[in-house]
PDB file of N, CA and C in Angstrom:
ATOM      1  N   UNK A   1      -0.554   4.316 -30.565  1.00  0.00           N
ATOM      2  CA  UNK A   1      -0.326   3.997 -29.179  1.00  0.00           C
ATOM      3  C   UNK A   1      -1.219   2.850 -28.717  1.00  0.00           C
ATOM      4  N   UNK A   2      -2.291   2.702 -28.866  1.00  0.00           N
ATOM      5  CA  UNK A   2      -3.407   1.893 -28.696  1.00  0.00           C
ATOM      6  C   UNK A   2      -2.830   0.383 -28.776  1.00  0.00           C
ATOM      7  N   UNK A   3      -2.132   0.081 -30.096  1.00  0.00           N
ATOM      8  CA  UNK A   3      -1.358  -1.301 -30.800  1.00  0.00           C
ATOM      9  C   UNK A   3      -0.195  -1.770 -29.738  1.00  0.00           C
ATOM     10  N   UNK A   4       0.330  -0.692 -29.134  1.00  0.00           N
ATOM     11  CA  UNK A   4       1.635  -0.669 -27.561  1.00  0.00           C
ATOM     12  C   UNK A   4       0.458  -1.012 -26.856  1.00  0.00           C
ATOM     13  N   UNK A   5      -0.913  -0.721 -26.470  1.00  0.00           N
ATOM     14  CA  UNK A   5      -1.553  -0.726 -25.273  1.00  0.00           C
ATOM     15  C   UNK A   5      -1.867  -1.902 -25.002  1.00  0.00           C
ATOM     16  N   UNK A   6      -2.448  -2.878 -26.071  1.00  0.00           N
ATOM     17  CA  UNK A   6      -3.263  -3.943 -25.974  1.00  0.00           C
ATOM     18  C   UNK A   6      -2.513  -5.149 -25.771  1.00  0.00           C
ATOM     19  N   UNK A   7      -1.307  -5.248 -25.672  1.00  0.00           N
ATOM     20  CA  UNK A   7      -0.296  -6.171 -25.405  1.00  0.00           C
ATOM     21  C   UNK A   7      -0.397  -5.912 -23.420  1.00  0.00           C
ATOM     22  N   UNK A   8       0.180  -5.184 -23.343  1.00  0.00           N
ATOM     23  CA  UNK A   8      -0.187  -4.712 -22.055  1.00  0.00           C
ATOM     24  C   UNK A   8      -1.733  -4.634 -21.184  1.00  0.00           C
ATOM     25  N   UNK A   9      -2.709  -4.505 -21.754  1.00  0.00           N
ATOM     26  CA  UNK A   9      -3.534  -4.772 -21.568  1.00  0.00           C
ATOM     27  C   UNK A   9      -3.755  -6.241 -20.999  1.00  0.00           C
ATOM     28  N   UNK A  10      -3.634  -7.101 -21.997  1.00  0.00           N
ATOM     29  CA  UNK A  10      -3.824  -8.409 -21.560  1.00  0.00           C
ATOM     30  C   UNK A  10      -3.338  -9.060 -20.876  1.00  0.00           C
ATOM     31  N   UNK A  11      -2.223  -8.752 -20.281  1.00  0.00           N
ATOM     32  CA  UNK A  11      -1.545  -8.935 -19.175  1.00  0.00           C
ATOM     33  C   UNK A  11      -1.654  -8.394 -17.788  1.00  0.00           C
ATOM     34  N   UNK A  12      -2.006  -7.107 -18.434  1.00  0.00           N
ATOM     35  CA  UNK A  12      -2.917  -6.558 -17.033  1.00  0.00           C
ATOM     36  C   UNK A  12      -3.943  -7.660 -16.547  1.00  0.00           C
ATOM     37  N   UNK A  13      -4.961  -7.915 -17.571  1.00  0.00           N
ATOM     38  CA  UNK A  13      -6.402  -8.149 -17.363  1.00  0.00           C
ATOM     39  C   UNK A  13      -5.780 -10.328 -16.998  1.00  0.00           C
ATOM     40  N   UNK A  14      -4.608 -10.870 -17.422  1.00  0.00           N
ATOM     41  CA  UNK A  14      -4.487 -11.989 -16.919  1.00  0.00           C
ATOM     42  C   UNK A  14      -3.328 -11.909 -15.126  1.00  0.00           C
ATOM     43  N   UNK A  15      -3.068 -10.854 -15.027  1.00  0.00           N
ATOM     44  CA  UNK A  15      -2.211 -10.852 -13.761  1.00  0.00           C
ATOM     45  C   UNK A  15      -3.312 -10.885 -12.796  1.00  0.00           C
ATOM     46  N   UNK A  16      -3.917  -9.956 -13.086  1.00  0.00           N
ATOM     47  CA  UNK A  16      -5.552  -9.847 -11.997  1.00  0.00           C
ATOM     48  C   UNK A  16      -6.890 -11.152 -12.131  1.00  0.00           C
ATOM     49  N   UNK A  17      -6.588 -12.156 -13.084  1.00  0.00           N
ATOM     50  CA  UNK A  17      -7.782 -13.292 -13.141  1.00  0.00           C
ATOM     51  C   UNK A  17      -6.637 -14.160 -12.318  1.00  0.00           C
ATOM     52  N   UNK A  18      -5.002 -13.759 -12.272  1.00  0.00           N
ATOM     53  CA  UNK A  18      -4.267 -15.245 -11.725  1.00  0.00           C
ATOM     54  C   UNK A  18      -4.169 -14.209 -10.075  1.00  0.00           C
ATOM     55  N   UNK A  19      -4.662 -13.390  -9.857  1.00  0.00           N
ATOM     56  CA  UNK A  19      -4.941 -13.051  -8.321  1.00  0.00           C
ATOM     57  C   UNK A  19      -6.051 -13.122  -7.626  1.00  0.00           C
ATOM     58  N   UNK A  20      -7.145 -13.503  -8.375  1.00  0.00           N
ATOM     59  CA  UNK A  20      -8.304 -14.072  -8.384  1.00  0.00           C
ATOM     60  C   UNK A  20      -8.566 -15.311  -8.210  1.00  0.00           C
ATOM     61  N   UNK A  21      -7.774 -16.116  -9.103  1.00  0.00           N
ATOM     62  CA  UNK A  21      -8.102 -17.759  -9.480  1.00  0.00           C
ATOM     63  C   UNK A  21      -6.734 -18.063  -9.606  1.00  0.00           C
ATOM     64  N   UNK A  22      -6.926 -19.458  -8.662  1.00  0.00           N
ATOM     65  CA  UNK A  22      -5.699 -19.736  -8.792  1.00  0.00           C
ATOM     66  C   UNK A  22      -5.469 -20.602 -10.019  1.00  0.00           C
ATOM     67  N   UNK A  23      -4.488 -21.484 -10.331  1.00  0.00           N
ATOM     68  CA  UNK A  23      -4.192 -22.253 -11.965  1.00  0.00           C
ATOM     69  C   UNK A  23      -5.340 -23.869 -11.531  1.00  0.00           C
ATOM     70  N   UNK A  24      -6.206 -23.916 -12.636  1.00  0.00           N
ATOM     71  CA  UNK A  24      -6.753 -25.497 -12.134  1.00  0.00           C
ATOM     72  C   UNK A  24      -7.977 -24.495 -11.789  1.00  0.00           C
ATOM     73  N   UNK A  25      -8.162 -23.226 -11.830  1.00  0.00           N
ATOM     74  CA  UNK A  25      -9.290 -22.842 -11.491  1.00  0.00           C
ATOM     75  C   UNK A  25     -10.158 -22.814 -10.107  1.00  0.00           C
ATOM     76  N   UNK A  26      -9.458 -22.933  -9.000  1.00  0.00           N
ATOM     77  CA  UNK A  26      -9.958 -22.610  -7.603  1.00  0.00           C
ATOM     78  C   UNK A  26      -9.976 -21.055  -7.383  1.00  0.00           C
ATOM     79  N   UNK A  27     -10.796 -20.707  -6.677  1.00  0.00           N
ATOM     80  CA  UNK A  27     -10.615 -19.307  -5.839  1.00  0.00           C
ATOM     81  C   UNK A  27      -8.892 -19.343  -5.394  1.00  0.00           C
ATOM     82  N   UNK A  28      -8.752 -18.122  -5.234  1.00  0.00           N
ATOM     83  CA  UNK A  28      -7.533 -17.871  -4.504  1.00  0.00           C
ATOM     84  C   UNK A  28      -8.004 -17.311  -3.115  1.00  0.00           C
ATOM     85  N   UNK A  29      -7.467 -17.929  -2.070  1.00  0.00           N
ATOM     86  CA  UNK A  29      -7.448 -17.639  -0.829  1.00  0.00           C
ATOM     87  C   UNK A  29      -6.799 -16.833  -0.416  1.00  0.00           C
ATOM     88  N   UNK A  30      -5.677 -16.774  -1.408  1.00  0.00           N
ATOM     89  CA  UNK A  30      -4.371 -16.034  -0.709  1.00  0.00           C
ATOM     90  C   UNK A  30      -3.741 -16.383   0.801  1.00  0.00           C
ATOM     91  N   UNK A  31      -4.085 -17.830   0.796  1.00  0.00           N
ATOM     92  CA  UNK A  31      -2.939 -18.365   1.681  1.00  0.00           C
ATOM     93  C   UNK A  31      -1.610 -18.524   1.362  1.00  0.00           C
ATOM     94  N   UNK A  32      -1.447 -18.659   0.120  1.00  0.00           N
ATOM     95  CA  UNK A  32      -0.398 -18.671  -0.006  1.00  0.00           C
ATOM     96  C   UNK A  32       0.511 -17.750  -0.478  1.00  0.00           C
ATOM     97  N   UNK A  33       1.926 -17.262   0.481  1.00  0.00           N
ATOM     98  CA  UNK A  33       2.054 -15.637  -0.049  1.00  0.00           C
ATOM     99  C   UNK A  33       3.318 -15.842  -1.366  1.00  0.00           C
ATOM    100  N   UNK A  34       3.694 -17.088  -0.891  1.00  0.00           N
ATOM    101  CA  UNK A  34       4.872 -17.008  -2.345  1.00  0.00           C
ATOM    102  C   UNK A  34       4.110 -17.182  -3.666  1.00  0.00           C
ATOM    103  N   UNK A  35       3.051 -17.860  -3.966  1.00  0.00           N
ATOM    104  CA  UNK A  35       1.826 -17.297  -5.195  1.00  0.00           C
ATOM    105  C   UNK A  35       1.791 -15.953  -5.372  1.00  0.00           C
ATOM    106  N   UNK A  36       0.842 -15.803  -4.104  1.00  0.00           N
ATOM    107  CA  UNK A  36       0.471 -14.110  -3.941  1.00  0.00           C
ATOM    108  C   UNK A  36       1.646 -13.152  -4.358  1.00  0.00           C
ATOM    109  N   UNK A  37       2.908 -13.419  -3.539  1.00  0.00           N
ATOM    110  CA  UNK A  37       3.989 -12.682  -3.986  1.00  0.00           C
ATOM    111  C   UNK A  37       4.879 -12.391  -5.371  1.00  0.00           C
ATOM    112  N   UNK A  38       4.140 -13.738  -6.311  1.00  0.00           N
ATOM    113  CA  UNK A  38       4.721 -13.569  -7.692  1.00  0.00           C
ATOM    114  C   UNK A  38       3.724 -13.411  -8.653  1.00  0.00           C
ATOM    115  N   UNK A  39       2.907 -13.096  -7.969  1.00  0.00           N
ATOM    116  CA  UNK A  39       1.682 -12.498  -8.857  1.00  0.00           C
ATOM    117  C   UNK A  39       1.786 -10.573  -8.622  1.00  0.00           C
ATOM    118  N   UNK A  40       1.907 -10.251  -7.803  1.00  0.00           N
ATOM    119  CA  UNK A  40       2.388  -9.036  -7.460  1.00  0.00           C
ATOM    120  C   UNK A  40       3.602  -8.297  -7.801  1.00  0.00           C
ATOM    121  N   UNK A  41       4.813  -9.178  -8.241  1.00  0.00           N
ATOM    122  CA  UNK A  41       5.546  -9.234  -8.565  1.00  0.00           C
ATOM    123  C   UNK A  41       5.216  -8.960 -10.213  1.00  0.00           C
ATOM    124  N   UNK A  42       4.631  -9.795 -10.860  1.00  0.00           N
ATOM    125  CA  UNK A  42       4.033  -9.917 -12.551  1.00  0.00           C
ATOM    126  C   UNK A  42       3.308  -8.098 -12.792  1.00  0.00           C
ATOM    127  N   UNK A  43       2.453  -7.685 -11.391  1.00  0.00           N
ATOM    128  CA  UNK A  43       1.924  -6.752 -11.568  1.00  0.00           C
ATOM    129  C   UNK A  43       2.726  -5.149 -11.730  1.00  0.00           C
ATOM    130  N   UNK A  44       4.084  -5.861 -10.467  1.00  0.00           N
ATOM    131  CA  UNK A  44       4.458  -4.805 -10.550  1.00  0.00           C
ATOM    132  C   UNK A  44       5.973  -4.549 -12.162  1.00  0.00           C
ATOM    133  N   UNK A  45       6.030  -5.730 -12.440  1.00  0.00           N
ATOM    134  CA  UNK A  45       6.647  -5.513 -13.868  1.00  0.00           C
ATOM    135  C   UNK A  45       5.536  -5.311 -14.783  1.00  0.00           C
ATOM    136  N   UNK A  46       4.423  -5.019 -15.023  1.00  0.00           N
ATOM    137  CA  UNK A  46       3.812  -4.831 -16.065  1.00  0.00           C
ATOM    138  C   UNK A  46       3.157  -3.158 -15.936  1.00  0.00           C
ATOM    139  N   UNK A  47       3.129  -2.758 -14.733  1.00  0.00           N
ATOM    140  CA  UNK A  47       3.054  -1.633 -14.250  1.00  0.00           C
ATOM    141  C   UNK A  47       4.248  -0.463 -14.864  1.00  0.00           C
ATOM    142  N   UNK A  48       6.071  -1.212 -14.673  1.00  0.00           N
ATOM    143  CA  UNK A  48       6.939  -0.138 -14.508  1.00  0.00           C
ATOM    144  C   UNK A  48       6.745  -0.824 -16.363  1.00  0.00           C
ATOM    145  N   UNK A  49       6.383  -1.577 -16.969  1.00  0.00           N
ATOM    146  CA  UNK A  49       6.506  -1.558 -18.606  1.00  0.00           C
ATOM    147  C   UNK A  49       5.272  -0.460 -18.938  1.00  0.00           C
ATOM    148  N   UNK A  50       4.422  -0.215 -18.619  1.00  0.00           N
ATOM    149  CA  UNK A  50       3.378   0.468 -18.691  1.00  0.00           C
ATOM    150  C   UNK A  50       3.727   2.119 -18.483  1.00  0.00           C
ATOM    151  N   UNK A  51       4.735   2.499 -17.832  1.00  0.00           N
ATOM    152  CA  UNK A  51       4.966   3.743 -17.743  1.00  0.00           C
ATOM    153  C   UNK A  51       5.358   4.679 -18.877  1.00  0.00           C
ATOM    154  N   UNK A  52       5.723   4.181 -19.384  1.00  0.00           N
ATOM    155  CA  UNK A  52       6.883   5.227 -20.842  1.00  0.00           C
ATOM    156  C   UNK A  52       5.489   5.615 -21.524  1.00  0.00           C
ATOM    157  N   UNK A  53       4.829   4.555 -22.228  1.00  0.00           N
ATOM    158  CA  UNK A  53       3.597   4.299 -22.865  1.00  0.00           C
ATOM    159  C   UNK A  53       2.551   5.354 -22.227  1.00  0.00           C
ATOM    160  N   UNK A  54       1.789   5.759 -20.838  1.00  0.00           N
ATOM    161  CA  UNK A  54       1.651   6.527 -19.854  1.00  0.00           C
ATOM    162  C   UNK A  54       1.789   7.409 -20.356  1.00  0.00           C
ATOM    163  N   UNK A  55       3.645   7.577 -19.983  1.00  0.00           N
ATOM    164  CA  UNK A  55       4.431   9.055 -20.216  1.00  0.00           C
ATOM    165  C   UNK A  55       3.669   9.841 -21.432  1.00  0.00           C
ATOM    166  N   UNK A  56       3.814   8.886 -22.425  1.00  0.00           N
ATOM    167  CA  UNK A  56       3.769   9.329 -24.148  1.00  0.00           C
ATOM    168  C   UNK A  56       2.494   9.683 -24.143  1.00  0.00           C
ATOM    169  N   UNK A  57       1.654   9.137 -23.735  1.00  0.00           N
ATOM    170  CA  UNK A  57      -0.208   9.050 -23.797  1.00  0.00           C
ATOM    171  C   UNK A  57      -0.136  10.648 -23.158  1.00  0.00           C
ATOM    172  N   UNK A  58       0.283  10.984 -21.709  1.00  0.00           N
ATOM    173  CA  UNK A  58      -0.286  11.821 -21.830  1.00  0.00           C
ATOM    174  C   UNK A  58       0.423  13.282 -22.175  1.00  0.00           C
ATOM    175  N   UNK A  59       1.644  13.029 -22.229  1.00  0.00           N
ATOM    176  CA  UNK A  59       2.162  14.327 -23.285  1.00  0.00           C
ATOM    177  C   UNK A  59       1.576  14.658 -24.347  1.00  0.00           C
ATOM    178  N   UNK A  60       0.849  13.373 -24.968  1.00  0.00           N
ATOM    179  CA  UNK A  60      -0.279  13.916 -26.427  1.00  0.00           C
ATOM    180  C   UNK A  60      -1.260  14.474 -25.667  1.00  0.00           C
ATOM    181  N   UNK A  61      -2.191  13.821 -24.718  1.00  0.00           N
ATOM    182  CA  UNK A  61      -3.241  14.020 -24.347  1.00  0.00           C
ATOM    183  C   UNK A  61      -3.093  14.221 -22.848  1.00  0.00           C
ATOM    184  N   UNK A  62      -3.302  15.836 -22.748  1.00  0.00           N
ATOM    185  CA  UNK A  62      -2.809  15.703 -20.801  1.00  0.00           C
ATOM    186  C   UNK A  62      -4.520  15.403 -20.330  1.00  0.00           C
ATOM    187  N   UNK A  63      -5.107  15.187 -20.517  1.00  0.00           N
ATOM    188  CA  UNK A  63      -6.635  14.595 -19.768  1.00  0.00           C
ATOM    189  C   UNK A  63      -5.947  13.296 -19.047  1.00  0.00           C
ATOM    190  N   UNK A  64      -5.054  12.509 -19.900  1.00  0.00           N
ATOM    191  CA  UNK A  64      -4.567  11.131 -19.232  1.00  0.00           C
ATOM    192  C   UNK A  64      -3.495  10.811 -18.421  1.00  0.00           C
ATOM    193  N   UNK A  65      -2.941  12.103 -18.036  1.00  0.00           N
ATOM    194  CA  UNK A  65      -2.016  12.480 -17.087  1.00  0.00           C
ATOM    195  C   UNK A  65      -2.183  11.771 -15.642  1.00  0.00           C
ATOM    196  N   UNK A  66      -3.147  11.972 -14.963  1.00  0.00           N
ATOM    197  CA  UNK A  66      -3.349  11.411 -13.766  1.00  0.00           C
ATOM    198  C   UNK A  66      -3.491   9.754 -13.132  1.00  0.00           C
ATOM    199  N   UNK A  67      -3.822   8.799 -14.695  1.00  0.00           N
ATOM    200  CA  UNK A  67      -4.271   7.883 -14.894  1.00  0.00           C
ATOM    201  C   UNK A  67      -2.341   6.961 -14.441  1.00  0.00           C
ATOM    202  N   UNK A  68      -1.104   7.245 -14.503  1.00  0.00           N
ATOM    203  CA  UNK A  68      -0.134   7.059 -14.093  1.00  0.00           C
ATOM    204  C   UNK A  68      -0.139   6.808 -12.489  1.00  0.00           C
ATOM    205  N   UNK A  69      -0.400   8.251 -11.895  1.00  0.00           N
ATOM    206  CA  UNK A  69      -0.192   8.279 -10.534  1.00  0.00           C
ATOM    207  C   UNK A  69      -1.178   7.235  -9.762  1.00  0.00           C
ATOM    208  N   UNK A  70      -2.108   7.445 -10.377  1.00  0.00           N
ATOM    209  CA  UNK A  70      -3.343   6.188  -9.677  1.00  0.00           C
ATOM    210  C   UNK A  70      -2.881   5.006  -9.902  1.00  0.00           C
ATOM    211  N   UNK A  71      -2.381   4.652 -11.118  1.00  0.00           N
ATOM    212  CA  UNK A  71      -1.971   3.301 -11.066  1.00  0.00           C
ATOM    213  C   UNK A  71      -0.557   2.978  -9.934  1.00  0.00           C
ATOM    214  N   UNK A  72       0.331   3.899 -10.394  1.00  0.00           N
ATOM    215  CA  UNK A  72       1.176   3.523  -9.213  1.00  0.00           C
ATOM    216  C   UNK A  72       1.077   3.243  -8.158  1.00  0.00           C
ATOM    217  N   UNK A  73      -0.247   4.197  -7.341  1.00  0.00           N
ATOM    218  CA  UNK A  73      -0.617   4.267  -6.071  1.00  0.00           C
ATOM    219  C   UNK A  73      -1.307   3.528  -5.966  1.00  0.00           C
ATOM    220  N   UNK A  74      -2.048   2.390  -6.582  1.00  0.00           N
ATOM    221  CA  UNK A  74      -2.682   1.120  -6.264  1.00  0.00           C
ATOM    222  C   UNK A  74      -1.626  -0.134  -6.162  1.00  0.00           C
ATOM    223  N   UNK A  75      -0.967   0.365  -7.046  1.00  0.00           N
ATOM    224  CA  UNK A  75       0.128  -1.004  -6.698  1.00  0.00           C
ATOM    225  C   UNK A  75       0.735  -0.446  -6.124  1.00  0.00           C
ATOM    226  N   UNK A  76       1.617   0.578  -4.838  1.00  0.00           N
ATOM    227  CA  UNK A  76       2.152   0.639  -3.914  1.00  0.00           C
ATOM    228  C   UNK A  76       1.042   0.101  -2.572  1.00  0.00           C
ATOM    229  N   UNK A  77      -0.025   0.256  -2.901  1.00  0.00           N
ATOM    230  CA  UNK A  77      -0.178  -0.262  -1.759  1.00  0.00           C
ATOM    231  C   UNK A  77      -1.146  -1.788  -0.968  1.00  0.00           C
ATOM    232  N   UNK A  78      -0.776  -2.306  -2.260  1.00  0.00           N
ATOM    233  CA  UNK A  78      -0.532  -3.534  -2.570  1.00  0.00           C
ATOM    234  C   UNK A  78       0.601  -4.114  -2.418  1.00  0.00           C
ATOM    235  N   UNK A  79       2.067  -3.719  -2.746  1.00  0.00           N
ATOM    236  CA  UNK A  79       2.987  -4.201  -2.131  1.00  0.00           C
ATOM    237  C   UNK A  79       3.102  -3.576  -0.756  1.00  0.00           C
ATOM    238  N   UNK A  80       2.867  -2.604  -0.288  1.00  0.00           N
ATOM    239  CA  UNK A  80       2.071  -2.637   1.161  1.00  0.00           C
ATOM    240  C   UNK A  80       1.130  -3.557   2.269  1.00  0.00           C
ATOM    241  N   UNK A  81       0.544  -4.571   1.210  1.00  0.00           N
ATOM    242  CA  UNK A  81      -0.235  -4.979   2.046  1.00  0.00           C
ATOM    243  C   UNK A  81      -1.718  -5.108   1.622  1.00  0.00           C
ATOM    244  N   UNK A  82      -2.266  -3.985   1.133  1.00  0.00           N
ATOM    245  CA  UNK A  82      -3.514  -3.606   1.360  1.00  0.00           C
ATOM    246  C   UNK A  82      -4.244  -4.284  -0.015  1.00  0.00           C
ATOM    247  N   UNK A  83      -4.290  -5.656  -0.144  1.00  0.00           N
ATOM    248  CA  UNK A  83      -4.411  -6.171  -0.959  1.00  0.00           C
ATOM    249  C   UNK A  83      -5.563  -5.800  -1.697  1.00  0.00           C
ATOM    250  N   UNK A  84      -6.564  -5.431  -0.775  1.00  0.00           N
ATOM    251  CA  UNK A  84      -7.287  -5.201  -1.562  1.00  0.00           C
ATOM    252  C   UNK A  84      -7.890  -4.412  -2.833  1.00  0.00           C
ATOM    253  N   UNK A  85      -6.484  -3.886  -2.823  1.00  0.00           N
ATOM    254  CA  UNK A  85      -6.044  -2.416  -3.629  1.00  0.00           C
ATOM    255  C   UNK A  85      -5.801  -3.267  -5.186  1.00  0.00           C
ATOM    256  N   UNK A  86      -5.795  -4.365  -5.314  1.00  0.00           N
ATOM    257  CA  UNK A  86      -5.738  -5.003  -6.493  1.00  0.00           C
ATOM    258  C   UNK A  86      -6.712  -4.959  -7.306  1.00  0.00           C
ATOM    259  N   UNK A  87      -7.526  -5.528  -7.251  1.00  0.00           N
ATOM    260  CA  UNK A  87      -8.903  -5.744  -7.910  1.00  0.00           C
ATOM    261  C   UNK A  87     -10.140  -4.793  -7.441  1.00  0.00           C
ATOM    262  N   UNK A  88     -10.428  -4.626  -6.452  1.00  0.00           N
ATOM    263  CA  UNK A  88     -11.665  -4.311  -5.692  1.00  0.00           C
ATOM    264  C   UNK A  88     -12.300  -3.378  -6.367  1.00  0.00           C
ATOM    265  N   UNK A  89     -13.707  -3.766  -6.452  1.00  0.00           N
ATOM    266  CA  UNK A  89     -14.551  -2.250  -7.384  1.00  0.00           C
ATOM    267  C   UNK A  89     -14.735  -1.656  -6.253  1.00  0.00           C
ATOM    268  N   UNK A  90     -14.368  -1.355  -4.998  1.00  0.00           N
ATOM    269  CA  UNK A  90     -15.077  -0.193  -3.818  1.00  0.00           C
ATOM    270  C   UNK A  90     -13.855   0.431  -3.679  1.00  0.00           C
ATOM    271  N   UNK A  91     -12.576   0.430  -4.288  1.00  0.00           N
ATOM    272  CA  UNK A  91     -11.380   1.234  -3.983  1.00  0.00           C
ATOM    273  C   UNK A  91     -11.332   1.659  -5.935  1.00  0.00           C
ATOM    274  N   UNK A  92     -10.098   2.572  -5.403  1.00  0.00           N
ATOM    275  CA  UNK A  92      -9.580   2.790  -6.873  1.00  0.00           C
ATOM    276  C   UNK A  92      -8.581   1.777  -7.451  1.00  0.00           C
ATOM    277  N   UNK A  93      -8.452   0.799  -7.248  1.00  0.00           N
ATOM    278  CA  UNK A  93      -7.774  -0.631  -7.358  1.00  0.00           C
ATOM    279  C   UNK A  93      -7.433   0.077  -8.786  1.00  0.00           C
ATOM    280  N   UNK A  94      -6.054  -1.021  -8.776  1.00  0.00           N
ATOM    281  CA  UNK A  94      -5.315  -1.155 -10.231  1.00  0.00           C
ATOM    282  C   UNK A  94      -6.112  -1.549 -10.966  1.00  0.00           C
ATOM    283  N   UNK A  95      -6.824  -2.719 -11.373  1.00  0.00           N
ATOM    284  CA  UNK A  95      -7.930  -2.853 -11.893  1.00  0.00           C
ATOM    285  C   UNK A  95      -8.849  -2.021 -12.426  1.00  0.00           C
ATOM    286  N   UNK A  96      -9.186  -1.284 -11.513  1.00  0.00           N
ATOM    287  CA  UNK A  96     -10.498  -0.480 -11.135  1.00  0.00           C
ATOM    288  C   UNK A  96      -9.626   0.697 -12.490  1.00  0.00           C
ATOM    289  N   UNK A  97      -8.870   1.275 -12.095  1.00  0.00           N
ATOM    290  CA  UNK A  97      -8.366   2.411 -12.515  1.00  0.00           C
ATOM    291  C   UNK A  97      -7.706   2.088 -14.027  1.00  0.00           C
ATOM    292  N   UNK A  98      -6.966   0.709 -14.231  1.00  0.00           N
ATOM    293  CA  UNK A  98      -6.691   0.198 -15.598  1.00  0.00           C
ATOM    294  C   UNK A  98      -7.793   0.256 -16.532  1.00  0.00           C
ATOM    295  N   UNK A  99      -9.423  -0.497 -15.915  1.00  0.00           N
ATOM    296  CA  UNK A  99     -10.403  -0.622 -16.630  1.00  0.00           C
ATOM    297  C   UNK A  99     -10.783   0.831 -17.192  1.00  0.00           C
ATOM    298  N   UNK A 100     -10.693   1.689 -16.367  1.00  0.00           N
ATOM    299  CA  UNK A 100     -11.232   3.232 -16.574  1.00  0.00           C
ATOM    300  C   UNK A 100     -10.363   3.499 -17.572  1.00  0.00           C
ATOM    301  N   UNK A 101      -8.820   3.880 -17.317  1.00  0.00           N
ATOM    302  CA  UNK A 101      -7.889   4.017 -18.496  1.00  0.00           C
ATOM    303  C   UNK A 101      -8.044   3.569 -20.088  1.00  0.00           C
ATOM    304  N   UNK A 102      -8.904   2.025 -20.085  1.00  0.00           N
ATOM    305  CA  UNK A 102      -8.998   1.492 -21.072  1.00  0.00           C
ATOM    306  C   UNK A 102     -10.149   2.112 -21.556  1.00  0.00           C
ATOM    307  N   UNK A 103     -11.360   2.229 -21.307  1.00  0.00           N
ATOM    308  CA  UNK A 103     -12.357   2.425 -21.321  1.00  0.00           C
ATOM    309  C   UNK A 103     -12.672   4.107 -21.812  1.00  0.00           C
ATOM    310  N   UNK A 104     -11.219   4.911 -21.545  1.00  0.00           N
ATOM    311  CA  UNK A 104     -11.475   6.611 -21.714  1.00  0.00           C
ATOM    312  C   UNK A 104     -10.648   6.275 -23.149  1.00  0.00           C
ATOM    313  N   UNK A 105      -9.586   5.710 -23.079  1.00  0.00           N
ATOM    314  CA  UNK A 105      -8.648   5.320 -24.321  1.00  0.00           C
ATOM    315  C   UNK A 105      -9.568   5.018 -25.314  1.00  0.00           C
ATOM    316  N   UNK A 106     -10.540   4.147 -25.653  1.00  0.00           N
ATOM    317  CA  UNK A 106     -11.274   3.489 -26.589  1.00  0.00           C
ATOM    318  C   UNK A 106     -12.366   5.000 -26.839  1.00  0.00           C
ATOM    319  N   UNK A 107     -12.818   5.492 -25.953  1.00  0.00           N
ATOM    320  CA  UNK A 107     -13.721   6.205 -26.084  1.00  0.00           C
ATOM    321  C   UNK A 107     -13.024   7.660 -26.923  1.00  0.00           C
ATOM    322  N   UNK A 108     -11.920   8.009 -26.506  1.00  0.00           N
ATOM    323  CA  UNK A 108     -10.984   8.939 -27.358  1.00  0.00           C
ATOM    324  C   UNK A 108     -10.686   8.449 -28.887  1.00  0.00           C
ATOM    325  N   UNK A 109     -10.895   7.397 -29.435  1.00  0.00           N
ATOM    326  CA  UNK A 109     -10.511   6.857 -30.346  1.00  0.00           C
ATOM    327  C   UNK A 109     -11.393   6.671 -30.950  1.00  0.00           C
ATOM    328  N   UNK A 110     -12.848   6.661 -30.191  1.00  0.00           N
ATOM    329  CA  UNK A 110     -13.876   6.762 -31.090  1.00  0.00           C
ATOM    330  C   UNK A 110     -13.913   5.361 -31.167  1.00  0.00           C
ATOM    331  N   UNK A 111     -13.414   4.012 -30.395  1.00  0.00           N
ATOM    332  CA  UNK A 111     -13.177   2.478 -30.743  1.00  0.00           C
ATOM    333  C   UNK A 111     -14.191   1.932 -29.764  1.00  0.00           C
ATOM    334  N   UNK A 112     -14.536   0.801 -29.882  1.00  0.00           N
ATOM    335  CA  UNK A 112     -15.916   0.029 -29.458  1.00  0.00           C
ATOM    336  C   UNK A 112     -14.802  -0.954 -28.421  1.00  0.00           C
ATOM    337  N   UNK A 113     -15.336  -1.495 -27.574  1.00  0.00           N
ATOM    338  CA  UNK A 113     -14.675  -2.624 -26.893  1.00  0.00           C
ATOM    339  C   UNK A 113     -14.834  -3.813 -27.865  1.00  0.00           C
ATOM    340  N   UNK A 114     -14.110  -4.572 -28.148  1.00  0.00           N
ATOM    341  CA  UNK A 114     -14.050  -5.869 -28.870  1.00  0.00           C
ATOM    342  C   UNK A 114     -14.399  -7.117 -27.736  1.00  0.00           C
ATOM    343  N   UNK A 115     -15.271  -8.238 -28.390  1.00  0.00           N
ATOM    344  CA  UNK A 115     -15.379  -9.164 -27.592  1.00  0.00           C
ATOM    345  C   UNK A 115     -15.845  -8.530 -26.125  1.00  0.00           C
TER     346      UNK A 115
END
């Protein structure tokens, strides 16, 4: 499962540096919402690809059961609005909650973070 994860992974971890930074490397202001909006858009297709994978993870392992609903519920409310629900380490942000996911995954596996 891990070999399914890390494809996904990196797309996670580049949807959230291009909601961060814009291309050319400026801050993102998020003035602009048709950016903003297809970056959210990227998140929320990599989110509904991320589910089955989820599903499977935690039918082996129900400890990782909950790690679904949080993610959903950060990106609902982000397409809500509440942007800050993306990234932010003071919420349970998609981010926030992907990094944890990754981070319990590696640690179940007994695997080191690479790089």
């Amino acid at each position: 499962m891990y070999e399914s994860f890390e494809p996904l992974n990196r797309e996670v971890l580049q949807v959230c540096t291009d909601w961060q930074v814009r291309p050319g490397g400026a801050l993102n202001d998020h003035g602009d919402a048709a950016y903003d909006w297809s970056v959210i858009d990227r998140l929320t297709a990599v989110d509904e690809r991320a589910g089955p994978l989820l599903r499977r993870l935690s039918g082996t392992v129900p400890h990782f059961a909950p790690y679904r609903e949080r993610l959903r519920s950060a990106r609902r409310r982000v397409v809500d609005g509440e942007h800050h629900w993306f990234t932010s380490p003071r919420v349970d942000s998609y981010h926030t909650v992907w990094m944890e996911l990754h981070e319990d995954l590696l640690a179940s596996l007994g695997r080191e973070r690479e790089g």
